[in-house]
PDB file of N, CA and C in Angstrom:
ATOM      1  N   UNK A   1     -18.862  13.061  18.747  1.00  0.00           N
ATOM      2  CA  UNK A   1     -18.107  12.754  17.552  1.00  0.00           C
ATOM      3  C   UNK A   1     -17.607  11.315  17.657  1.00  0.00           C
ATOM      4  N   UNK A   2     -17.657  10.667  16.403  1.00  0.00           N
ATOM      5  CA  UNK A   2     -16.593   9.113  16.684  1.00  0.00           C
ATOM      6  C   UNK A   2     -15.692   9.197  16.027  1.00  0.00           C
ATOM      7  N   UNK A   3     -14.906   7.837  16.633  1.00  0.00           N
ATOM      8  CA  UNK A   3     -13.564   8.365  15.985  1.00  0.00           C
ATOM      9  C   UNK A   3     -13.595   7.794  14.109  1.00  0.00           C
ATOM     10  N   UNK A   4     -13.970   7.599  13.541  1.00  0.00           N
ATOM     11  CA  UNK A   4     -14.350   7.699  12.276  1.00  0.00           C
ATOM     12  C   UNK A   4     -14.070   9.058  11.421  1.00  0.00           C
ATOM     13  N   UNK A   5     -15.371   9.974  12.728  1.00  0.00           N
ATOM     14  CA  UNK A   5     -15.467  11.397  11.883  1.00  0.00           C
ATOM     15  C   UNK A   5     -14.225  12.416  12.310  1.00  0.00           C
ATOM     16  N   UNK A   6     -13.455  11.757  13.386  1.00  0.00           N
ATOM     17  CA  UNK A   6     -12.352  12.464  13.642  1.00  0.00           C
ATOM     18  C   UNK A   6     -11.233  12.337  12.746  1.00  0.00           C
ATOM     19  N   UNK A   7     -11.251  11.033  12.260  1.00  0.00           N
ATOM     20  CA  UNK A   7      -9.991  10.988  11.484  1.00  0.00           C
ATOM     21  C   UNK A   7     -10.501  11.107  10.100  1.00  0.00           C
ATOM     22  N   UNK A   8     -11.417  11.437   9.428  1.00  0.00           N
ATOM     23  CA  UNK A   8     -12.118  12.416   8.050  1.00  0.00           C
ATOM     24  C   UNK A   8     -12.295  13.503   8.515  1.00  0.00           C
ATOM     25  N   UNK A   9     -11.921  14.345  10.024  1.00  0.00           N
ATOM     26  CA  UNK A   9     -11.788  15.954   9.940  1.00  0.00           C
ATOM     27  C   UNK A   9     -10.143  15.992   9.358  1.00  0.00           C
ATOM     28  N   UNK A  10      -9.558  15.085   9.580  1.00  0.00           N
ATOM     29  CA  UNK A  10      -7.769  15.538   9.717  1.00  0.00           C
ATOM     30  C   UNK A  10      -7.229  15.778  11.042  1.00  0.00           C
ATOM     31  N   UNK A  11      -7.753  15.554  11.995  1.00  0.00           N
ATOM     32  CA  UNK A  11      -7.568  15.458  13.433  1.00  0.00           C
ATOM     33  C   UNK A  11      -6.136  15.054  13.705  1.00  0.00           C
ATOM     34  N   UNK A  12      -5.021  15.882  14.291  1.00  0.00           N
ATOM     35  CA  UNK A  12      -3.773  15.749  14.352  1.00  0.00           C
ATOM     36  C   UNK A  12      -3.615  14.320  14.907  1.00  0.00           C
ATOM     37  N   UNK A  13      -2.535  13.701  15.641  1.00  0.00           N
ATOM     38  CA  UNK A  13      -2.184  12.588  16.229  1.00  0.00           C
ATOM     39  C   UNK A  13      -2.650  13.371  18.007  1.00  0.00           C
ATOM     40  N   UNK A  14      -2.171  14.030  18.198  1.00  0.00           N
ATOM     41  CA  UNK A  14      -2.296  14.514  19.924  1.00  0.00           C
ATOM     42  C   UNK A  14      -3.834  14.696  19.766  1.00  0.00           C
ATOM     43  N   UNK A  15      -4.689  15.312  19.213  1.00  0.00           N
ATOM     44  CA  UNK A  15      -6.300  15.262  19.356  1.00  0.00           C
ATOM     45  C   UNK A  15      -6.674  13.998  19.051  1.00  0.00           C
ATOM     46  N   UNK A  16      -6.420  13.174  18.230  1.00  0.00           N
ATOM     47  CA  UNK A  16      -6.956  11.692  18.009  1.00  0.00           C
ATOM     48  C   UNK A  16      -6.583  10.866  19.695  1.00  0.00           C
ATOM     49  N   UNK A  17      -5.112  11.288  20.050  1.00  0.00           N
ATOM     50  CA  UNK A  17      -4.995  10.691  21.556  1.00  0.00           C
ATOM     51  C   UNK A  17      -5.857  11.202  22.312  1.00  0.00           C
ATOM     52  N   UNK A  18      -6.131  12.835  22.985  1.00  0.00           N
ATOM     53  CA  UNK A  18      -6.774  13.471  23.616  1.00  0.00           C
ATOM     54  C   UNK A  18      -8.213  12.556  23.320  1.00  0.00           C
ATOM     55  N   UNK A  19      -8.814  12.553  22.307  1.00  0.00           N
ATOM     56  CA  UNK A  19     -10.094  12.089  22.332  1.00  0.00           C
ATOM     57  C   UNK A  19     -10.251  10.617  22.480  1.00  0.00           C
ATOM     58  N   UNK A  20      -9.600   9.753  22.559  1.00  0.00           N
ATOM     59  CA  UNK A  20      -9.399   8.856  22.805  1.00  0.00           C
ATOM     60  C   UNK A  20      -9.337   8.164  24.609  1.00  0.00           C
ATOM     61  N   UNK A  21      -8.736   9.101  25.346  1.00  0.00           N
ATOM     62  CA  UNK A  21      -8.379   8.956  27.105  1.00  0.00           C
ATOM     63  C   UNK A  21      -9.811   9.903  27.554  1.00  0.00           C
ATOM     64  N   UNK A  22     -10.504  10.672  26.941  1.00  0.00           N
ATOM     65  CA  UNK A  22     -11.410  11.360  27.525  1.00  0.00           C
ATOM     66  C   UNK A  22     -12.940  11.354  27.597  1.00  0.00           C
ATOM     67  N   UNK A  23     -13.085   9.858  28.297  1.00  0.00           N
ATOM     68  CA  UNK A  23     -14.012   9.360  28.172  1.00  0.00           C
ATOM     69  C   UNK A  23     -14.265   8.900  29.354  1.00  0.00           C
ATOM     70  N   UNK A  24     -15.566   8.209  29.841  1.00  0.00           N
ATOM     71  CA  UNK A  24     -15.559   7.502  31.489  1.00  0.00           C
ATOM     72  C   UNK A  24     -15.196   6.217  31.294  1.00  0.00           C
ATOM     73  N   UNK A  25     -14.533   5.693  32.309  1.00  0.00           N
ATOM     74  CA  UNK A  25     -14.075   3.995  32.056  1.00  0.00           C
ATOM     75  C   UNK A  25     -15.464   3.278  31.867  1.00  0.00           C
ATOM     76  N   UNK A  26     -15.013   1.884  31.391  1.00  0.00           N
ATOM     77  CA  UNK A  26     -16.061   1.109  31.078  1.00  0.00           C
ATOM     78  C   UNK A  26     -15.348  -0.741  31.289  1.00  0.00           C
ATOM     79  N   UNK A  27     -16.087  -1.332  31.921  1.00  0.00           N
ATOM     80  CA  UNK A  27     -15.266  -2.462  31.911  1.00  0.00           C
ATOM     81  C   UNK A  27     -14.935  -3.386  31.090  1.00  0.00           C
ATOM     82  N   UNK A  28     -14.735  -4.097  30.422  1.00  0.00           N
ATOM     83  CA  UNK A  28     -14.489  -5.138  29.190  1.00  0.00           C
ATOM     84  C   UNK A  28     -14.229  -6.688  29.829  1.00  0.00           C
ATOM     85  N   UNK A  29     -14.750  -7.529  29.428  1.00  0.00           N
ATOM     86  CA  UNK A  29     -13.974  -8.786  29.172  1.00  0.00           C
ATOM     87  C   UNK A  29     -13.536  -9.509  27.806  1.00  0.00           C
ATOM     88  N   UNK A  30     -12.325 -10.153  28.367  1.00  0.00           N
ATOM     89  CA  UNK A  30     -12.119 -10.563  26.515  1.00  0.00           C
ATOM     90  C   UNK A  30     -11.379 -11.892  27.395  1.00  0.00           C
ATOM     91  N   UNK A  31     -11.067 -12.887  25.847  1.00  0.00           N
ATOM     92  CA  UNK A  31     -10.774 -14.168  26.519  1.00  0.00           C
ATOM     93  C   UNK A  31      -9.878 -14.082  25.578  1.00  0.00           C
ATOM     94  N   UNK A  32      -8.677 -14.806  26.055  1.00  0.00           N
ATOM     95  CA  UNK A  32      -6.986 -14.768  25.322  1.00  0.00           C
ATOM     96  C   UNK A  32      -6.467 -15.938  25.972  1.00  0.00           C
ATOM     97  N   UNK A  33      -5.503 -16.286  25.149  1.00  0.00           N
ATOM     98  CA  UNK A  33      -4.457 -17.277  25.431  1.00  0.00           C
ATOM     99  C   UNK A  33      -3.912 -17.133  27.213  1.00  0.00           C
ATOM    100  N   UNK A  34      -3.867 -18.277  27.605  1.00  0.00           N
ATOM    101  CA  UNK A  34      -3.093 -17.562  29.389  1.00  0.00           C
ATOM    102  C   UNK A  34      -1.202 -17.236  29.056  1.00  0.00           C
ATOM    103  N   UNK A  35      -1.031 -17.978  28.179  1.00  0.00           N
ATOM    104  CA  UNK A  35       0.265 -17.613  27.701  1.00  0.00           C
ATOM    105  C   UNK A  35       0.609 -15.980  26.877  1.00  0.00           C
ATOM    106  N   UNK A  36      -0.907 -15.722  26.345  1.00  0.00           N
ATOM    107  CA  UNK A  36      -0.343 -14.204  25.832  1.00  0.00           C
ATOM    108  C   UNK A  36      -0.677 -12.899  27.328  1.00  0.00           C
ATOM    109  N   UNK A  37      -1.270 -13.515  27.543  1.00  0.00           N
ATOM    110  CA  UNK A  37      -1.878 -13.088  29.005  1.00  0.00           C
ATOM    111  C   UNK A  37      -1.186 -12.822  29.924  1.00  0.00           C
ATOM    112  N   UNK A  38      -0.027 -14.008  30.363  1.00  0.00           N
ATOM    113  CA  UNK A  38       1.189 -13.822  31.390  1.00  0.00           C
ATOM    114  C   UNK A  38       2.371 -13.032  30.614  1.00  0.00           C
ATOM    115  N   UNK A  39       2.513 -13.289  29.161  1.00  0.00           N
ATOM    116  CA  UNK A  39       3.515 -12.499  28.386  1.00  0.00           C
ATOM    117  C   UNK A  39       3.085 -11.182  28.466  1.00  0.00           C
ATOM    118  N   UNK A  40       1.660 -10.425  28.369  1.00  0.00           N
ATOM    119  CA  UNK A  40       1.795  -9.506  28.606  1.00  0.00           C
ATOM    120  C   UNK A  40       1.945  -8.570  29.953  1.00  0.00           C
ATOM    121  N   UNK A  41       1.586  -9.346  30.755  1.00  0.00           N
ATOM    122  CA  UNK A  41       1.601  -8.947  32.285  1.00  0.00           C
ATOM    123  C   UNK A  41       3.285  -9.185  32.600  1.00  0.00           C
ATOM    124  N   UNK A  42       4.294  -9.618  32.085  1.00  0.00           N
ATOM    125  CA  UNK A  42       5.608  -9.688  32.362  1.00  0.00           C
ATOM    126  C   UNK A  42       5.815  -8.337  31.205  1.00  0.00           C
ATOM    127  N   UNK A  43       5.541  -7.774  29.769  1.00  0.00           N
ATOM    128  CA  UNK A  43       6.050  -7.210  29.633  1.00  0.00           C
ATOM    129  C   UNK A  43       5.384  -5.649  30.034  1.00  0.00           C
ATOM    130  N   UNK A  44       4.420  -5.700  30.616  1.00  0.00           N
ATOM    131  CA  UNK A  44       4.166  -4.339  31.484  1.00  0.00           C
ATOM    132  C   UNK A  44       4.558  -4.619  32.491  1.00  0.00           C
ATOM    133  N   UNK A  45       5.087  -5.372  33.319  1.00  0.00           N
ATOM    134  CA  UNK A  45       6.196  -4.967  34.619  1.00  0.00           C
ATOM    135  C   UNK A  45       7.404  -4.465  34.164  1.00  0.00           C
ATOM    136  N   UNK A  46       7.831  -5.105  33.330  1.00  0.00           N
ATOM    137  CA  UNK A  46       9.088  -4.859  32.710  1.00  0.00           C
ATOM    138  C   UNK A  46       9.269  -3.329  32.379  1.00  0.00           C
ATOM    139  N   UNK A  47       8.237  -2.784  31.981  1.00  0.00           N
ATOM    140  CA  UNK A  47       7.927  -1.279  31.429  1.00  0.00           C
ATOM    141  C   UNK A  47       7.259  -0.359  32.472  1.00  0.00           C
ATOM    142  N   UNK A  48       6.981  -1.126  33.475  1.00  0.00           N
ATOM    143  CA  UNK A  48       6.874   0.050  35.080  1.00  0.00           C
ATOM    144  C   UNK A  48       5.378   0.529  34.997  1.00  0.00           C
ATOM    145  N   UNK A  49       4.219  -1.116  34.010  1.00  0.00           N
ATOM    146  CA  UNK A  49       3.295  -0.608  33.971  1.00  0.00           C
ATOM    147  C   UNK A  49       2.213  -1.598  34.738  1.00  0.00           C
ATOM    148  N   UNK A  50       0.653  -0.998  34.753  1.00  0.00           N
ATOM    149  CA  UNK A  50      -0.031  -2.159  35.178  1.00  0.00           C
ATOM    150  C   UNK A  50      -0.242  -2.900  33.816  1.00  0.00           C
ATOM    151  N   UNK A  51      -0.916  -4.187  33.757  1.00  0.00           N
ATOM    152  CA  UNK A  51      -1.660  -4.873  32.568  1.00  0.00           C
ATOM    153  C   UNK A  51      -2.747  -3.933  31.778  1.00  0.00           C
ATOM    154  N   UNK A  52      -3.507  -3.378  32.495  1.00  0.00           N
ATOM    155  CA  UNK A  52      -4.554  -2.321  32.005  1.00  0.00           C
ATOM    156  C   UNK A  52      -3.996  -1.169  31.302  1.00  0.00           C
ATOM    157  N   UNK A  53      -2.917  -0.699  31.540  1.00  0.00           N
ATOM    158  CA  UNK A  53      -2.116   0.460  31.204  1.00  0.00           C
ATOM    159  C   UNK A  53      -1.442   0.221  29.784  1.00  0.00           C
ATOM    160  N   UNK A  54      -0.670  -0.939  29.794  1.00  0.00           N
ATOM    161  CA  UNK A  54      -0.356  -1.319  29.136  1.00  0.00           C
ATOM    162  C   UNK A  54      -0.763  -1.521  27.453  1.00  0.00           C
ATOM    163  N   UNK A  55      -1.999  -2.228  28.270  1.00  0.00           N
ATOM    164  CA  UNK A  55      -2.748  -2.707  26.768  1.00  0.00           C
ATOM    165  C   UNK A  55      -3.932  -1.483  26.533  1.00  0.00           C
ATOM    166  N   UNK A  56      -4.194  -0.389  27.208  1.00  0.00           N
ATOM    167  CA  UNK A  56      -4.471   0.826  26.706  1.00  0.00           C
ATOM    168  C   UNK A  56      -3.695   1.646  26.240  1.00  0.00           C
ATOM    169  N   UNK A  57      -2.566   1.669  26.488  1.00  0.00           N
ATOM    170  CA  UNK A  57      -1.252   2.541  25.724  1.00  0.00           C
ATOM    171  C   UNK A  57      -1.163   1.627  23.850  1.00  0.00           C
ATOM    172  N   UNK A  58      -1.236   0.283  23.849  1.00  0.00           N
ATOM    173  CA  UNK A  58      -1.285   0.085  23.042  1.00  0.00           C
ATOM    174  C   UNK A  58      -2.266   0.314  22.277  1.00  0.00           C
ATOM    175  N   UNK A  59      -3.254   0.115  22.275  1.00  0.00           N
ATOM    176  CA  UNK A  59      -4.958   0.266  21.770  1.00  0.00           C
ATOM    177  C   UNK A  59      -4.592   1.967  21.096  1.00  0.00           C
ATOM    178  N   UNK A  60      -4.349   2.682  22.118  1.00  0.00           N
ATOM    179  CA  UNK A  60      -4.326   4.136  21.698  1.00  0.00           C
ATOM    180  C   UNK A  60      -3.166   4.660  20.646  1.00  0.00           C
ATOM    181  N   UNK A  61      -2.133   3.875  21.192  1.00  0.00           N
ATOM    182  CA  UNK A  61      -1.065   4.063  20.002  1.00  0.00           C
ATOM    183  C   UNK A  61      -1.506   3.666  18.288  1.00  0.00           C
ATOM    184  N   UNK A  62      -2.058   2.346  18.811  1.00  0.00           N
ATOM    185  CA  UNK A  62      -2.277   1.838  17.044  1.00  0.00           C
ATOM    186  C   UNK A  62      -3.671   2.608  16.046  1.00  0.00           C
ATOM    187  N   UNK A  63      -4.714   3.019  17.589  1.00  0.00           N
ATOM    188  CA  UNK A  63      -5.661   3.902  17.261  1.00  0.00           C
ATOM    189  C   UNK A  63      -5.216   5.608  16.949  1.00  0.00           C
ATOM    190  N   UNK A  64      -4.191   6.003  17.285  1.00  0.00           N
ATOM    191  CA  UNK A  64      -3.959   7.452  17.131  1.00  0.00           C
ATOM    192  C   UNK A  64      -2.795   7.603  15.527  1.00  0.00           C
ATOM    193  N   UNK A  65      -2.253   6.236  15.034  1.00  0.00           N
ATOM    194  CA  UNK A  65      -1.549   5.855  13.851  1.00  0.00           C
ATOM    195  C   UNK A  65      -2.162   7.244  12.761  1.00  0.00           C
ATOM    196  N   UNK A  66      -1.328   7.463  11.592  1.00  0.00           N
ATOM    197  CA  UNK A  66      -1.714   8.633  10.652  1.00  0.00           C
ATOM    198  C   UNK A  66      -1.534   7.848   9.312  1.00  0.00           C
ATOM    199  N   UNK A  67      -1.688   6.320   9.486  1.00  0.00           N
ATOM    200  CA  UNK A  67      -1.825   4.950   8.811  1.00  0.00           C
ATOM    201  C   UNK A  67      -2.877   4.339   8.733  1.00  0.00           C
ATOM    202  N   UNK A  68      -3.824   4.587   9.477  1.00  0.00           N
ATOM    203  CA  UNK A  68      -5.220   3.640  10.118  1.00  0.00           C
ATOM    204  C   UNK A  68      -5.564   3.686   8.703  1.00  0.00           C
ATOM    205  N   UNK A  69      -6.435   2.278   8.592  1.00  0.00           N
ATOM    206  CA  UNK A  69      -7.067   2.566   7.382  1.00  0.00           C
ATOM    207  C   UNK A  69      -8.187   1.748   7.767  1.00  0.00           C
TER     208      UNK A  69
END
């Protein structure tokens, strides 16, 4: 399923998360500012997280939204 056809079933917010974390990792590169880069690596310490954690908690939050459009 993608997440497309999940969110045209009506797929609650906790199954849009669930399907979202249940997958095998995969690696990424992306290129960013070093200034948004160190801002975010200070504000996942700050929050007791790694950088990776972080910006997957976000990804999933804005992806699991009952707003997405």
């Amino acid at each position: 399923m993608k997440y497309s056809e999940l969110l045209d079933s009506g797929a609650t917010t906790s199954e849009i998360k669930s399907y979202l974390v249940e997958s095998e990792l995969v690696p990424i590169t992306i290129r960013i500012p070093r200034n948004l880069r160190d801002s975010v690596k200070e504000a996942a310490s700050l929050s007791g997280l790694t950088f990776t954690s972080f910006v997957k908690r976000l990804m999933i939050e804005e992806l699991s939204r009952r707003d997405v459009s």
